[in-house]
C-alpha atoms as a PDB file:
ATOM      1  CA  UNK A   1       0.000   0.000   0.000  1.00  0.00           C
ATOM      2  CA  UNK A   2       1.150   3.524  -0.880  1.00  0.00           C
ATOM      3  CA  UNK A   3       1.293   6.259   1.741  1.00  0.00           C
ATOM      4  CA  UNK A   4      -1.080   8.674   0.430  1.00  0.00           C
ATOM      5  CA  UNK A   5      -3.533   5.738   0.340  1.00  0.00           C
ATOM      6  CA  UNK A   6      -2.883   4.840   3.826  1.00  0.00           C
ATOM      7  CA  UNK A   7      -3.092   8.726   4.547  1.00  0.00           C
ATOM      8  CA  UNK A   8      -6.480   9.055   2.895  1.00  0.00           C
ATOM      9  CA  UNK A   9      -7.733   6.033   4.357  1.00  0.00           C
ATOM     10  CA  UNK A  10      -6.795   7.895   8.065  1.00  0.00           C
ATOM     11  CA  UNK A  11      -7.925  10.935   7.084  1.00  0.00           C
ATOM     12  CA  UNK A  12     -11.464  10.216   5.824  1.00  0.00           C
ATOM     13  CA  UNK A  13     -12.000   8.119   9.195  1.00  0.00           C
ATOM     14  CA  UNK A  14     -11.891   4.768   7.859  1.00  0.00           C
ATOM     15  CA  UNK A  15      -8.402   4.126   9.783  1.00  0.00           C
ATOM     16  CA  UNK A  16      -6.981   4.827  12.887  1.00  0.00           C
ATOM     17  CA  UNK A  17      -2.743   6.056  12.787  1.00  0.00           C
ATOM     18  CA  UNK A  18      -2.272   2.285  14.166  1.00  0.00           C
ATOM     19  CA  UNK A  19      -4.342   0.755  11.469  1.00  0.00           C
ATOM     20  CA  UNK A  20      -2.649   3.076   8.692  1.00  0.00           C
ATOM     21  CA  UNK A  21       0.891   2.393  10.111  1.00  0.00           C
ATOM     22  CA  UNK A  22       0.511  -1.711  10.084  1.00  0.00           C
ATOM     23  CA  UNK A  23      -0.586  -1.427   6.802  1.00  0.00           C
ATOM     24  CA  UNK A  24       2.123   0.469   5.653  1.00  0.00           C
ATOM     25  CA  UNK A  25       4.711  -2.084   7.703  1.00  0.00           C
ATOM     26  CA  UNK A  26       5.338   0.731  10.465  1.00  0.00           C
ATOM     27  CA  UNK A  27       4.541   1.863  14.179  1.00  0.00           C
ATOM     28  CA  UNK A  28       2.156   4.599  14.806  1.00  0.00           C
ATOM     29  CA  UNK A  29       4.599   6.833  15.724  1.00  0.00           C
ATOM     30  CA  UNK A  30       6.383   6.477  12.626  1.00  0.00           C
ATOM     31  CA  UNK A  31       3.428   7.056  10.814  1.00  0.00           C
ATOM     32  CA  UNK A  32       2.692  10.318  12.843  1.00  0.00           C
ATOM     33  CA  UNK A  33       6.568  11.355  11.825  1.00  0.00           C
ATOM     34  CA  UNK A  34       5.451  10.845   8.047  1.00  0.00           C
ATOM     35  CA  UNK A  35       1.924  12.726   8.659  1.00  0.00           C
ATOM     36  CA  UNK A  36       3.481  16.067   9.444  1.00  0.00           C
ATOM     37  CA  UNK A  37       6.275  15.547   6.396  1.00  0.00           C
ATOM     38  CA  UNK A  38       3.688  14.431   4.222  1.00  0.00           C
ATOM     39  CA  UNK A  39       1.142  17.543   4.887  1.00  0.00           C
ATOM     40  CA  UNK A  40       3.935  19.968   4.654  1.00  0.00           C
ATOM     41  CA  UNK A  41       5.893  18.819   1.642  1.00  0.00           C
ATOM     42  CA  UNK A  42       3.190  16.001  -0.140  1.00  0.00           C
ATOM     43  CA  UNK A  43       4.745  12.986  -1.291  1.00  0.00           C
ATOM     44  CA  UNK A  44       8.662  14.695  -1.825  1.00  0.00           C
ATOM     45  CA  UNK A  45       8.490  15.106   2.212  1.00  0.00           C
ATOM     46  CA  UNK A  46       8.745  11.487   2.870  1.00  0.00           C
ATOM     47  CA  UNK A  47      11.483  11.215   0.217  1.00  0.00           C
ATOM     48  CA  UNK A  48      14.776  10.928   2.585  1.00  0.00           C
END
């Protein structure tokens, strides 16, 4: 699963941060860490 999918999935409700980070293969704090890179830069934010 791609991150903006997992992120959509959160945002619309249909996920919680834990749900969205298993799926993606991390820990809910890691997915947090991604959230705030991902809102302020999109997809080139999570690029490291």
């Amino acid at each position: 699963m791609r991150f903006d999918e997992a992120y959509e999935g959160w945002n619309e409700g249909r996920l919680t941060q834990a749900e969205a980070g298993q799926m993606l293969g991390m820990c809910e704090r890691s997915f947090r860490r991604y959230l705030s890179r991902y809102e302020a830069d999109g997809l080139d934010g999570l690029i490291v």
